[in-house]
PDB file of N, CA and C in Angstrom:
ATOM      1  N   UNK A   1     128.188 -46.374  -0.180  1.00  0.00           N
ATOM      2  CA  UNK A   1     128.887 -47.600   0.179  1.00  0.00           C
ATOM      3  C   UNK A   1     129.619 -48.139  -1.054  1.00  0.00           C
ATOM      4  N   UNK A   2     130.638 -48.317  -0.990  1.00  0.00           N
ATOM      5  CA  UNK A   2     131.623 -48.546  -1.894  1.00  0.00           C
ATOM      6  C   UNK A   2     131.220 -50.559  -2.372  1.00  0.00           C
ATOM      7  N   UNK A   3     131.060 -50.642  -3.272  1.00  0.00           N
ATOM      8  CA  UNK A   3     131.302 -52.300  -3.942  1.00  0.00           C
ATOM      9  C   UNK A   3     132.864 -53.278  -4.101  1.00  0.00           C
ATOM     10  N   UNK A   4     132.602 -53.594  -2.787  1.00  0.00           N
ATOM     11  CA  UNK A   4     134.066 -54.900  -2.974  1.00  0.00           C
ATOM     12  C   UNK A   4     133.878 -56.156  -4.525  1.00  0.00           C
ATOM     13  N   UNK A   5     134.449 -55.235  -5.625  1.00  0.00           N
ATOM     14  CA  UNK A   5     134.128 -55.651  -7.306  1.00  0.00           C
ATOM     15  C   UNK A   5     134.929 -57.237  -6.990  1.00  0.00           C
ATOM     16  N   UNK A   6     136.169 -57.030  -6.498  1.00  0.00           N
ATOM     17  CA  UNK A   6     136.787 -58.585  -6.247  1.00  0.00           C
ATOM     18  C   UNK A   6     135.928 -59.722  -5.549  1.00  0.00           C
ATOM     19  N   UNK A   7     135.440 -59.747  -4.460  1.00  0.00           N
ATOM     20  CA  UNK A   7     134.276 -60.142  -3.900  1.00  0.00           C
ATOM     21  C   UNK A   7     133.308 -60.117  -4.920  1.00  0.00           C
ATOM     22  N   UNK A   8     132.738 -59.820  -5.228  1.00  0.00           N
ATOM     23  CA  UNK A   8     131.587 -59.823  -6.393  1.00  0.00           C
ATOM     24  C   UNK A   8     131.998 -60.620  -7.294  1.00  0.00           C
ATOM     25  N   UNK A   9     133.248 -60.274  -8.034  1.00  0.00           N
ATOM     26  CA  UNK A   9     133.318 -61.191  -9.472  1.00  0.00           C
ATOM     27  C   UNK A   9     133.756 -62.680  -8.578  1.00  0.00           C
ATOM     28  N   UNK A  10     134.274 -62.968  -7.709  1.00  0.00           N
ATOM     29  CA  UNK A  10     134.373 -64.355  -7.169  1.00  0.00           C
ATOM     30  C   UNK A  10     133.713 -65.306  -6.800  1.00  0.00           C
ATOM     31  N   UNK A  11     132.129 -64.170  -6.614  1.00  0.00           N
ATOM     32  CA  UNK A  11     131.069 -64.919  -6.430  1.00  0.00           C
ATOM     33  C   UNK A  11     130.503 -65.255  -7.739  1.00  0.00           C
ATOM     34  N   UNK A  12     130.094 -64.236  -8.512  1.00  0.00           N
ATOM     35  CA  UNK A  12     129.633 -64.147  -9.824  1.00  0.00           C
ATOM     36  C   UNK A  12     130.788 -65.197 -10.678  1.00  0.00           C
ATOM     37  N   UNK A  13     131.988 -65.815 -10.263  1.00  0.00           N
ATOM     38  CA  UNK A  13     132.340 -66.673 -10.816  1.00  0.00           C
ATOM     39  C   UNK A  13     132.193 -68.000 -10.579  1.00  0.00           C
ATOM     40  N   UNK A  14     132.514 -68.306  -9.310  1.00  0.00           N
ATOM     41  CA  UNK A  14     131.541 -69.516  -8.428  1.00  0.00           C
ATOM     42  C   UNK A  14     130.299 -70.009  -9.071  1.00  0.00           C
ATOM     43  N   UNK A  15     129.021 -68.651  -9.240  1.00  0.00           N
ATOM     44  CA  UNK A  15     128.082 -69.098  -9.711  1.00  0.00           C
ATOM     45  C   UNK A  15     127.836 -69.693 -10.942  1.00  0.00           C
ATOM     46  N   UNK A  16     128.596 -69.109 -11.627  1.00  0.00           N
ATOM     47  CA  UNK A  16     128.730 -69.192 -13.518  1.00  0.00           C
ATOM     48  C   UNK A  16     129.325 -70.503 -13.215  1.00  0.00           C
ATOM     49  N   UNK A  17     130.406 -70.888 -12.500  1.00  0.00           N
ATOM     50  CA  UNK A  17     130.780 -72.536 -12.880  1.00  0.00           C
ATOM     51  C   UNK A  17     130.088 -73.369 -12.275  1.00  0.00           C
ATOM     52  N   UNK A  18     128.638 -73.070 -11.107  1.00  0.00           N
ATOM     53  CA  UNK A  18     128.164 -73.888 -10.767  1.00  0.00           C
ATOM     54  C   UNK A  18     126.783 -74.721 -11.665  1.00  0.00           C
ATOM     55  N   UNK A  19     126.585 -72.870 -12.409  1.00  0.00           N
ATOM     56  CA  UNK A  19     125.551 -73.195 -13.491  1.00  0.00           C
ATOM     57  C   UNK A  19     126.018 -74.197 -14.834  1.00  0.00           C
ATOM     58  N   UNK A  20     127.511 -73.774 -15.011  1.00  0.00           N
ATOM     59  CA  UNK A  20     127.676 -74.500 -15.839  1.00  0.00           C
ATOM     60  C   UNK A  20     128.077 -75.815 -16.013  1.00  0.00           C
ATOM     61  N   UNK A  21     128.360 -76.340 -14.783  1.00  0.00           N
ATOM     62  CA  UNK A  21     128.128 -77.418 -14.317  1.00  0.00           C
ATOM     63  C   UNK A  21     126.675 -78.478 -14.679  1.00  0.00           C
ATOM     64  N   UNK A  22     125.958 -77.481 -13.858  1.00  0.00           N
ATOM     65  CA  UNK A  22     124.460 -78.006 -13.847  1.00  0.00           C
ATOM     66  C   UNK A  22     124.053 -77.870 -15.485  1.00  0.00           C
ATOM     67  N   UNK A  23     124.061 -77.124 -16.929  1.00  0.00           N
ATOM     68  CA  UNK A  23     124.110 -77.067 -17.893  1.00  0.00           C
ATOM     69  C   UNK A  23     124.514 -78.143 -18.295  1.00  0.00           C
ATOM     70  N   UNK A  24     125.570 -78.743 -17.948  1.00  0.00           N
ATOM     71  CA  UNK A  24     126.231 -79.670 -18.861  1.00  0.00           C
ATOM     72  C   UNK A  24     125.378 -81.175 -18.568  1.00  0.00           C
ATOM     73  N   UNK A  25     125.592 -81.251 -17.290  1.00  0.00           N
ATOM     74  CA  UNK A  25     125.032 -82.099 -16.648  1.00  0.00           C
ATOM     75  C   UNK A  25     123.095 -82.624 -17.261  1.00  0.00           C
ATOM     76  N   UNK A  26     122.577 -81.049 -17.247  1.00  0.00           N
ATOM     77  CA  UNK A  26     121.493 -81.479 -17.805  1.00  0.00           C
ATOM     78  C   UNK A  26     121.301 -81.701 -18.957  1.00  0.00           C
ATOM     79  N   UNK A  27     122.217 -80.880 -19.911  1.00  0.00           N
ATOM     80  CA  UNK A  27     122.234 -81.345 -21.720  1.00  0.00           C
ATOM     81  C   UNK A  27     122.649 -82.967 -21.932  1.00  0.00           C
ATOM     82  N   UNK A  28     122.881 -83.049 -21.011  1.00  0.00           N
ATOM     83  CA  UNK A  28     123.525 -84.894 -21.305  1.00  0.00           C
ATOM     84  C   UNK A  28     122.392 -85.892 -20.846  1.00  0.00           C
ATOM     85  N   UNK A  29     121.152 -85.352 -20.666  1.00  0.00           N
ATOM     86  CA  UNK A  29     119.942 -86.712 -19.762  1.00  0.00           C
ATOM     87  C   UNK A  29     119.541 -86.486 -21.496  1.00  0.00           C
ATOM     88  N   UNK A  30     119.482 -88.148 -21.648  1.00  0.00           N
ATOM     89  CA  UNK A  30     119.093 -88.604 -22.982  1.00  0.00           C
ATOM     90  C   UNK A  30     117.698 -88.361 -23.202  1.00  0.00           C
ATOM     91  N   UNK A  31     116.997 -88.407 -22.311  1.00  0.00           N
ATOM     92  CA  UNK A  31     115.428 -87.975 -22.802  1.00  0.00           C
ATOM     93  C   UNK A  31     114.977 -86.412 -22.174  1.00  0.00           C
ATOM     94  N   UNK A  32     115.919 -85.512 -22.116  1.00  0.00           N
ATOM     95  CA  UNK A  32     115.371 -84.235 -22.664  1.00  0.00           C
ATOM     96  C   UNK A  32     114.494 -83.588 -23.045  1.00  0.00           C
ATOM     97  N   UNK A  33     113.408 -83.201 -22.727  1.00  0.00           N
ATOM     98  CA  UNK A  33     112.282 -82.777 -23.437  1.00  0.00           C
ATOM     99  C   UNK A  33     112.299 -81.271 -24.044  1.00  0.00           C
ATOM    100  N   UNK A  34     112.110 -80.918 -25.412  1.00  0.00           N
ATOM    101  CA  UNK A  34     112.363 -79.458 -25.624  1.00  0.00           C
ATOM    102  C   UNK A  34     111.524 -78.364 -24.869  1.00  0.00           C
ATOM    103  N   UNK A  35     110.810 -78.547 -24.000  1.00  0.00           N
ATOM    104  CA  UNK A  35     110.512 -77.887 -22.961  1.00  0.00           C
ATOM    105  C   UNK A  35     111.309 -77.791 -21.820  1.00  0.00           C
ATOM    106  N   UNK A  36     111.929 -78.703 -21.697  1.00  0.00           N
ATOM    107  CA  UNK A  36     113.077 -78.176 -20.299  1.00  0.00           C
ATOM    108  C   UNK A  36     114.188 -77.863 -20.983  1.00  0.00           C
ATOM    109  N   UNK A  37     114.484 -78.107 -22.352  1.00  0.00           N
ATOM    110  CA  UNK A  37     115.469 -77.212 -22.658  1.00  0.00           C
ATOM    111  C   UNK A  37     115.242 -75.859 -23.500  1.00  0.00           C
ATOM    112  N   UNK A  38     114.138 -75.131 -23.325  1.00  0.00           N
ATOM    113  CA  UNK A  38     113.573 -74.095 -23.527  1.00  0.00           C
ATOM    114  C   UNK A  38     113.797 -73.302 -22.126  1.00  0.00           C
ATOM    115  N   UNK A  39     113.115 -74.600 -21.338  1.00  0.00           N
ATOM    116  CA  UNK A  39     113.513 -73.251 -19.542  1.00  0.00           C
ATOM    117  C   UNK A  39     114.501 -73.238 -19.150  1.00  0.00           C
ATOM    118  N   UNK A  40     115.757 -74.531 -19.558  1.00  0.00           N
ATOM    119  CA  UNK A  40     117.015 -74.068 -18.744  1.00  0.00           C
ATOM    120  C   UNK A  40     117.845 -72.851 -19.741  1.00  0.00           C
ATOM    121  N   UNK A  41     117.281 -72.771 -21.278  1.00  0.00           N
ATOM    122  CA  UNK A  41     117.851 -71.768 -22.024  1.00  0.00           C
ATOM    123  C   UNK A  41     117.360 -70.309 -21.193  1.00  0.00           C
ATOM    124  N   UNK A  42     116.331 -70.083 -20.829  1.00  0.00           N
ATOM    125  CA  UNK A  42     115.784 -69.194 -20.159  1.00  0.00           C
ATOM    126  C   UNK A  42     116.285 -69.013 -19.204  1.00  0.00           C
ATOM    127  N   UNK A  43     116.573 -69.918 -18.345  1.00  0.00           N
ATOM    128  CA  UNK A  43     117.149 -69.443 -17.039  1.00  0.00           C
ATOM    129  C   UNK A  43     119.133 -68.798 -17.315  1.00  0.00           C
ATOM    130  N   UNK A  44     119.386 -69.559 -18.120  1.00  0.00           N
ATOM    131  CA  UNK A  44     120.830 -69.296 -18.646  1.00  0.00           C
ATOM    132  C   UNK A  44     120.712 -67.890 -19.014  1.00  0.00           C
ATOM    133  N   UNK A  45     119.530 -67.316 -19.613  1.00  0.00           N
ATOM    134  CA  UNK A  45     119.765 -65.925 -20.248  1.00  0.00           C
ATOM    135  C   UNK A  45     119.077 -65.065 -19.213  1.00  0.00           C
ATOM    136  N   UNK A  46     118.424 -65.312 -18.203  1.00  0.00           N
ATOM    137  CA  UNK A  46     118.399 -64.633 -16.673  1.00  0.00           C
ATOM    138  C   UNK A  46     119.991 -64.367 -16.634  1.00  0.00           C
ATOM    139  N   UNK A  47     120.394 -65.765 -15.937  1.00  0.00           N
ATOM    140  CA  UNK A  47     121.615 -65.420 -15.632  1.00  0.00           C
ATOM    141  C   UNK A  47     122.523 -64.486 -16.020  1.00  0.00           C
ATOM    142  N   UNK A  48     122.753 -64.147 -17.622  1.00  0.00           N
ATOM    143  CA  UNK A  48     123.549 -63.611 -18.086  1.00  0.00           C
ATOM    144  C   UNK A  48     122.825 -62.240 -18.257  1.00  0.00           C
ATOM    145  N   UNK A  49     121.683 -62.092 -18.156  1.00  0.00           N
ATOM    146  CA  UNK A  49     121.180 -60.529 -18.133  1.00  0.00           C
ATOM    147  C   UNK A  49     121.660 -60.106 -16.849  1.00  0.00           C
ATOM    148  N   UNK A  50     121.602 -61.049 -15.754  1.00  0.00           N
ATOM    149  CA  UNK A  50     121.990 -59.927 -14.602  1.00  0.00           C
ATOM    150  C   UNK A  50     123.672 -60.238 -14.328  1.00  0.00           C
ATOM    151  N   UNK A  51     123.933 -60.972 -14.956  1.00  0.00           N
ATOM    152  CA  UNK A  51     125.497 -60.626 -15.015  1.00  0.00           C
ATOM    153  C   UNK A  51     125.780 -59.255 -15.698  1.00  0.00           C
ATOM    154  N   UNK A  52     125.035 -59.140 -17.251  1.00  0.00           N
ATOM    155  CA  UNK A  52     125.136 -58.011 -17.743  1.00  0.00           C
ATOM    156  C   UNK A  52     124.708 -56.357 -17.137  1.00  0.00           C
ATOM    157  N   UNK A  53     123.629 -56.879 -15.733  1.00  0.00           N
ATOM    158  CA  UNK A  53     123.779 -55.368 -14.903  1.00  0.00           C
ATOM    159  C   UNK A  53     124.868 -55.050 -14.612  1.00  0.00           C
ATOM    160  N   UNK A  54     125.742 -56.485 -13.492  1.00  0.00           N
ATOM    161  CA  UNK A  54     127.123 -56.023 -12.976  1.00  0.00           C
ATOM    162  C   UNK A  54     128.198 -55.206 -13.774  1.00  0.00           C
ATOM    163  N   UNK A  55     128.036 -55.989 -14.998  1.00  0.00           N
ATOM    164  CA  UNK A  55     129.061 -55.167 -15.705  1.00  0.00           C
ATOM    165  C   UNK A  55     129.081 -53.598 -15.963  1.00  0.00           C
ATOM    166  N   UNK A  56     127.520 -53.638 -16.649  1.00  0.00           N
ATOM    167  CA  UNK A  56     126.863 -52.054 -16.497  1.00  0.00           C
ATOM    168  C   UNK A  56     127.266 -51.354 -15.277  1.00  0.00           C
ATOM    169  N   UNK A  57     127.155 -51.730 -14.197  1.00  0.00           N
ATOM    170  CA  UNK A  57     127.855 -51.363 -12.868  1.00  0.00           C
ATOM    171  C   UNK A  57     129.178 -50.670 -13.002  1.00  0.00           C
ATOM    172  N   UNK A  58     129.569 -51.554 -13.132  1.00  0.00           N
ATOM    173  CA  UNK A  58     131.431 -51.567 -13.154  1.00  0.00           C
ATOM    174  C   UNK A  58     131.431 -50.613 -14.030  1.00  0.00           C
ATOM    175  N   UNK A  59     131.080 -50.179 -15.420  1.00  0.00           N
ATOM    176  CA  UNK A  59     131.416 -49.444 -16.369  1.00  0.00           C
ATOM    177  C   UNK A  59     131.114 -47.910 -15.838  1.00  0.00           C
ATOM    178  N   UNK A  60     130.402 -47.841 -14.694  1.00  0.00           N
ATOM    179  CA  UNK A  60     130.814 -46.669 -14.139  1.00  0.00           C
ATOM    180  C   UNK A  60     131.182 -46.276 -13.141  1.00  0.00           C
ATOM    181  N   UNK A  61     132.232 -47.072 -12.857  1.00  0.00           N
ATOM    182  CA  UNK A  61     133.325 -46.710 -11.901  1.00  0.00           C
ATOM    183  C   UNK A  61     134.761 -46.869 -12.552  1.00  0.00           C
ATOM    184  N   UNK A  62     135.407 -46.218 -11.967  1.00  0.00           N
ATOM    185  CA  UNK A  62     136.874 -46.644 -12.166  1.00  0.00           C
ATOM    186  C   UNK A  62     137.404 -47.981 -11.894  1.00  0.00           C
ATOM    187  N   UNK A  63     137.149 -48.779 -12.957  1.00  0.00           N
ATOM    188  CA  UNK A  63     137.353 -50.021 -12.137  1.00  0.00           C
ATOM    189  C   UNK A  63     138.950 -50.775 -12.962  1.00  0.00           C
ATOM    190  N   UNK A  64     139.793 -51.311 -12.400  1.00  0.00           N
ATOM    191  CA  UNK A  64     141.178 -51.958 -12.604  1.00  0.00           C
ATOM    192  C   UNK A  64     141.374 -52.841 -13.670  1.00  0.00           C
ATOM    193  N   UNK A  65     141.515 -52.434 -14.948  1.00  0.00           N
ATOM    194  CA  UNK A  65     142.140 -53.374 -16.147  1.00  0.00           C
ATOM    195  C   UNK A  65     141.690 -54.942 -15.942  1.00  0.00           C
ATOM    196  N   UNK A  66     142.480 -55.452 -14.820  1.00  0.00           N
ATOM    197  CA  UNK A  66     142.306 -57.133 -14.272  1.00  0.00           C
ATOM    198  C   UNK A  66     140.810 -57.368 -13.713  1.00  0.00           C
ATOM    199  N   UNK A  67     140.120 -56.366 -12.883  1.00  0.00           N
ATOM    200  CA  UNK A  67     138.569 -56.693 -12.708  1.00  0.00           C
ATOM    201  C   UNK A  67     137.850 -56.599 -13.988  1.00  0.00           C
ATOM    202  N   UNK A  68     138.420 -55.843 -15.280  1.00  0.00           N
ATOM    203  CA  UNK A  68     137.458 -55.769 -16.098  1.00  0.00           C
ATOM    204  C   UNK A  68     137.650 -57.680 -16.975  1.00  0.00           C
ATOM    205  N   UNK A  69     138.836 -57.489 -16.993  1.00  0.00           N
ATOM    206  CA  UNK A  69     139.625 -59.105 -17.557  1.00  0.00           C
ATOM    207  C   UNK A  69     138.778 -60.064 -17.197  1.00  0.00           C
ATOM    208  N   UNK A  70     138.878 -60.085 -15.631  1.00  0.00           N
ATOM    209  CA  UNK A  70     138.004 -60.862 -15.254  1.00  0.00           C
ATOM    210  C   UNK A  70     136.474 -61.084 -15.416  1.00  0.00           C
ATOM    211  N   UNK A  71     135.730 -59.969 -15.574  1.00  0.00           N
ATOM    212  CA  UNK A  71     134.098 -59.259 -15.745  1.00  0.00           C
ATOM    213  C   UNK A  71     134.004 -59.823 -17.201  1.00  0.00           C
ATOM    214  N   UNK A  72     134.615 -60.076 -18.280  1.00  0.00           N
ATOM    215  CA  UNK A  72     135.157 -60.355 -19.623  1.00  0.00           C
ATOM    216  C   UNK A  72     135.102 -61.819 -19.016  1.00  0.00           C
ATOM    217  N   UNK A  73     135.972 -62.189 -18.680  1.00  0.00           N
ATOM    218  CA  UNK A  73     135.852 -63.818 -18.728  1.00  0.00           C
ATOM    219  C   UNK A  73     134.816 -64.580 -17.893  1.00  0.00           C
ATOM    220  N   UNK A  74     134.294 -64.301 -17.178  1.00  0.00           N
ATOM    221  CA  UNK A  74     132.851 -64.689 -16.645  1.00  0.00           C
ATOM    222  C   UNK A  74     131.636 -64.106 -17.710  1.00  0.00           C
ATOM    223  N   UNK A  75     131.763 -63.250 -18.414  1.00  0.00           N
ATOM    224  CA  UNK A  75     130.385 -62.874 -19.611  1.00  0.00           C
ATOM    225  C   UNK A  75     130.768 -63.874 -20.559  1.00  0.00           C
ATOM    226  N   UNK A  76     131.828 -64.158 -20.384  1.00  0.00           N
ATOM    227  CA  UNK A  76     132.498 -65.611 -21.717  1.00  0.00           C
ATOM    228  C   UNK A  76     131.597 -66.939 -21.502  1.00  0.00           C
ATOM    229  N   UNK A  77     131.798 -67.042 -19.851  1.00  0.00           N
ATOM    230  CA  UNK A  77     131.100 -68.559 -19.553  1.00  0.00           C
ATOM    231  C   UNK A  77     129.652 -68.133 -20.183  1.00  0.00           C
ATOM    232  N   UNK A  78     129.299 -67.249 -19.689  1.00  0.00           N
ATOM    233  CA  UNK A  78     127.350 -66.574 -19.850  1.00  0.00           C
ATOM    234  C   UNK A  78     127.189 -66.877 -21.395  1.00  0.00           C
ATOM    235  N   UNK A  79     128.130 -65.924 -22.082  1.00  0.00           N
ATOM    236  CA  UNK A  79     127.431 -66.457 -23.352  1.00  0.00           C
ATOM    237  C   UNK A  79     128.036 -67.655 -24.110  1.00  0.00           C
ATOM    238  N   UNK A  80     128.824 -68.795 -23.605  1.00  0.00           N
ATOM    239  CA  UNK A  80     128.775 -69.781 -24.307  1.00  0.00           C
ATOM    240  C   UNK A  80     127.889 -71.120 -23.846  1.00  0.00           C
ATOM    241  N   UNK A  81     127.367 -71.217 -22.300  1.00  0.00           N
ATOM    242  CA  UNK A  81     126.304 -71.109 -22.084  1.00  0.00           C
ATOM    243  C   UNK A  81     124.971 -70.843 -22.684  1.00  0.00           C
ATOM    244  N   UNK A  82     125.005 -69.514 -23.054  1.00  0.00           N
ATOM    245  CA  UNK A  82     123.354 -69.304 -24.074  1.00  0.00           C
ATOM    246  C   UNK A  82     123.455 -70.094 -25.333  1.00  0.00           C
ATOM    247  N   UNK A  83     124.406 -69.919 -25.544  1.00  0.00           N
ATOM    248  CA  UNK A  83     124.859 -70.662 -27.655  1.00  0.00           C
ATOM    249  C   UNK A  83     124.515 -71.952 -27.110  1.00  0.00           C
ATOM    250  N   UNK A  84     125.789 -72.438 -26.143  1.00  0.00           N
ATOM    251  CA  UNK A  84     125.358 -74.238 -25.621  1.00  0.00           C
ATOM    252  C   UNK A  84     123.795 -74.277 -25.962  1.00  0.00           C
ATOM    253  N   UNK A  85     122.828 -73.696 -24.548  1.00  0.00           N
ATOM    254  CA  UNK A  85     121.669 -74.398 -24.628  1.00  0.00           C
ATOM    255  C   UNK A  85     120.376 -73.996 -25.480  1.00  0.00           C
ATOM    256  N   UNK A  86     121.195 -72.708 -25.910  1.00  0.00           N
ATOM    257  CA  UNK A  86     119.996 -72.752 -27.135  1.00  0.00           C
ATOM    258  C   UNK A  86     120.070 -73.531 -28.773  1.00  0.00           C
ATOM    259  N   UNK A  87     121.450 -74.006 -28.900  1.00  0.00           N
ATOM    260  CA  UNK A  87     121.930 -74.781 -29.624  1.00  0.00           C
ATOM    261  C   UNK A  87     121.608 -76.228 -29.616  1.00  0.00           C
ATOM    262  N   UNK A  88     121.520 -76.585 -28.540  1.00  0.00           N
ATOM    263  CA  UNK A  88     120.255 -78.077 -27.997  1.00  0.00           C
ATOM    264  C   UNK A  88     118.750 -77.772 -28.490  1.00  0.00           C
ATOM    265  N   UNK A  89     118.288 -76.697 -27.605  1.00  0.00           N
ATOM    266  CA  UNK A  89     117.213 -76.212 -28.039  1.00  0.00           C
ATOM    267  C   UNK A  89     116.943 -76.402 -29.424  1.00  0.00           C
ATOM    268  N   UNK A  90     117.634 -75.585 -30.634  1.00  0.00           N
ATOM    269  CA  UNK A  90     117.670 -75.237 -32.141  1.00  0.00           C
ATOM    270  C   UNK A  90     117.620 -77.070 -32.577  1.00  0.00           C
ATOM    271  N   UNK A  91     118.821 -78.117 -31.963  1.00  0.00           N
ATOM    272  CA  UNK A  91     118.722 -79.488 -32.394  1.00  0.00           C
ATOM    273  C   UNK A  91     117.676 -79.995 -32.285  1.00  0.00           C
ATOM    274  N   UNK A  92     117.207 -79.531 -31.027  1.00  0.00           N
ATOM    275  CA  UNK A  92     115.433 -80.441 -31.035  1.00  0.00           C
ATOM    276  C   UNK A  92     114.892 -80.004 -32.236  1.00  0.00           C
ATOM    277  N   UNK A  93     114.721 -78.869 -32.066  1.00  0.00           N
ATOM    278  CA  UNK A  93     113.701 -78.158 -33.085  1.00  0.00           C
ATOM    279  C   UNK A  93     113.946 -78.537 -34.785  1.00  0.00           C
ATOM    280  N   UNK A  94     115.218 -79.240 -35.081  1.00  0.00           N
ATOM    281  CA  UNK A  94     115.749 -79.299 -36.568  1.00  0.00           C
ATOM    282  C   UNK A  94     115.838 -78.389 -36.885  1.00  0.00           C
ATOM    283  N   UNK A  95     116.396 -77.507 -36.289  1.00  0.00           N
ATOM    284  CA  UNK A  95     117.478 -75.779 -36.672  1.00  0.00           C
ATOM    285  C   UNK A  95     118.536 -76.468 -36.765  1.00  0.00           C
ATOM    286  N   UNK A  96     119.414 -75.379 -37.549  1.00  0.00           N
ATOM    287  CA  UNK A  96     121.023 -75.371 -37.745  1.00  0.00           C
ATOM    288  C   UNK A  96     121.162 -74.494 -36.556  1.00  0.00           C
ATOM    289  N   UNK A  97     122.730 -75.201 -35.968  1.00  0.00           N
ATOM    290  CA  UNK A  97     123.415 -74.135 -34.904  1.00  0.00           C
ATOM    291  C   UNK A  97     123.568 -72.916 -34.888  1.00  0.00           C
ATOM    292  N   UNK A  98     123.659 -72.447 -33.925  1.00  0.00           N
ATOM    293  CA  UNK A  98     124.129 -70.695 -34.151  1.00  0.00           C
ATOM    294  C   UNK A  98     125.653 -70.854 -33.846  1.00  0.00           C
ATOM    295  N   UNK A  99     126.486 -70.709 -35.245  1.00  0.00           N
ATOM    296  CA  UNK A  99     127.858 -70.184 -35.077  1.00  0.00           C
ATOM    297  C   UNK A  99     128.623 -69.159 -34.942  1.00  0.00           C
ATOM    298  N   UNK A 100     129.424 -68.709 -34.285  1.00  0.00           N
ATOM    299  CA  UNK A 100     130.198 -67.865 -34.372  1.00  0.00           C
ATOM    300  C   UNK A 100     131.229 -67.684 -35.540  1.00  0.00           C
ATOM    301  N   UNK A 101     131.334 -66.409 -35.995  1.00  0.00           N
ATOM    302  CA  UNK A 101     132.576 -66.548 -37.301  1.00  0.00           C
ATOM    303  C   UNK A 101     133.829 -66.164 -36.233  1.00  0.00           C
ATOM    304  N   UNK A 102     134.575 -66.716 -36.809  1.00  0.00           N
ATOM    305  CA  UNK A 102     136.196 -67.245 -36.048  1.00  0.00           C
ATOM    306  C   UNK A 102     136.586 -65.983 -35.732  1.00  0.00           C
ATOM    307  N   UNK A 103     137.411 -65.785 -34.632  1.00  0.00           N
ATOM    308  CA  UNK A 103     137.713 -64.235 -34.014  1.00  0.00           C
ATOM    309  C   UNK A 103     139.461 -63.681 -35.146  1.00  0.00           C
ATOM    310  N   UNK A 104     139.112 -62.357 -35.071  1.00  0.00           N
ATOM    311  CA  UNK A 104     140.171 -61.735 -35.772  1.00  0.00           C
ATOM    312  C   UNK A 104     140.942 -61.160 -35.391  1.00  0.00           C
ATOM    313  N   UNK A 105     142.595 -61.457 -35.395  1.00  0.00           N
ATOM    314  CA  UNK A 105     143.656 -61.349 -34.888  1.00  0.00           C
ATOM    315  C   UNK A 105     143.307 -59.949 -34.331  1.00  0.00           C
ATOM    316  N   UNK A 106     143.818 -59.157 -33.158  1.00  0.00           N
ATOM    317  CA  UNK A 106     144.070 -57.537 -33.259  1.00  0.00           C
ATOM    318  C   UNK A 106     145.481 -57.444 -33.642  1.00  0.00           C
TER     319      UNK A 106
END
């Protein structure tokens, strides 16, 4: 049975903006406890592990330049997402952020 990948990433995009919705939404309740932002970091990196099957998926099929574009920009929401809430997480804790070094021209 063949995988409708367009169908898939539309859902898998839906979901990613619904989570990240709900992410934002919950990093902003002023009394926070670093236990719920330990489990919503957890659940964020569920999320993005099984985003990371789909992709695994896709990588073995022939799949279209623009589905991969797209498969690329939904793993974008996933992992700025993980940085977001484990970066709350790290603030509770009196960690320094986890930064990224600035991307390099190709």
């Amino acid at each position: 049975m063949a995988i409708d990948w367009i169908s898939t990433l539309q859902e898998q995009a839906e979901f990613a903006r619904q989570i990240a919705d709900d992410v934002t939404q919950t990093l902003e309740i002023a009394d926070l406890s670093a236990a719920q932002a330990a489990r919503l970091y957890r659940v964020v990196e569920q999320g993005a592990q099984a985003f990371d099957r789909i992709i695994e998926e896709m990588e073995q099929h022939d799949i279209d330049n623009d589905l991969i574009e797209a498969a690329e920009t939904i793993a974008d929401v996933w992992t700025n997402l993980s940085v977001t809430t484990a970066n709350k997480l790290r603030a509770m804790q009196g960690l320094a952020p986890i930064a990224f070094p600035p991307e390099i021209p190709e």
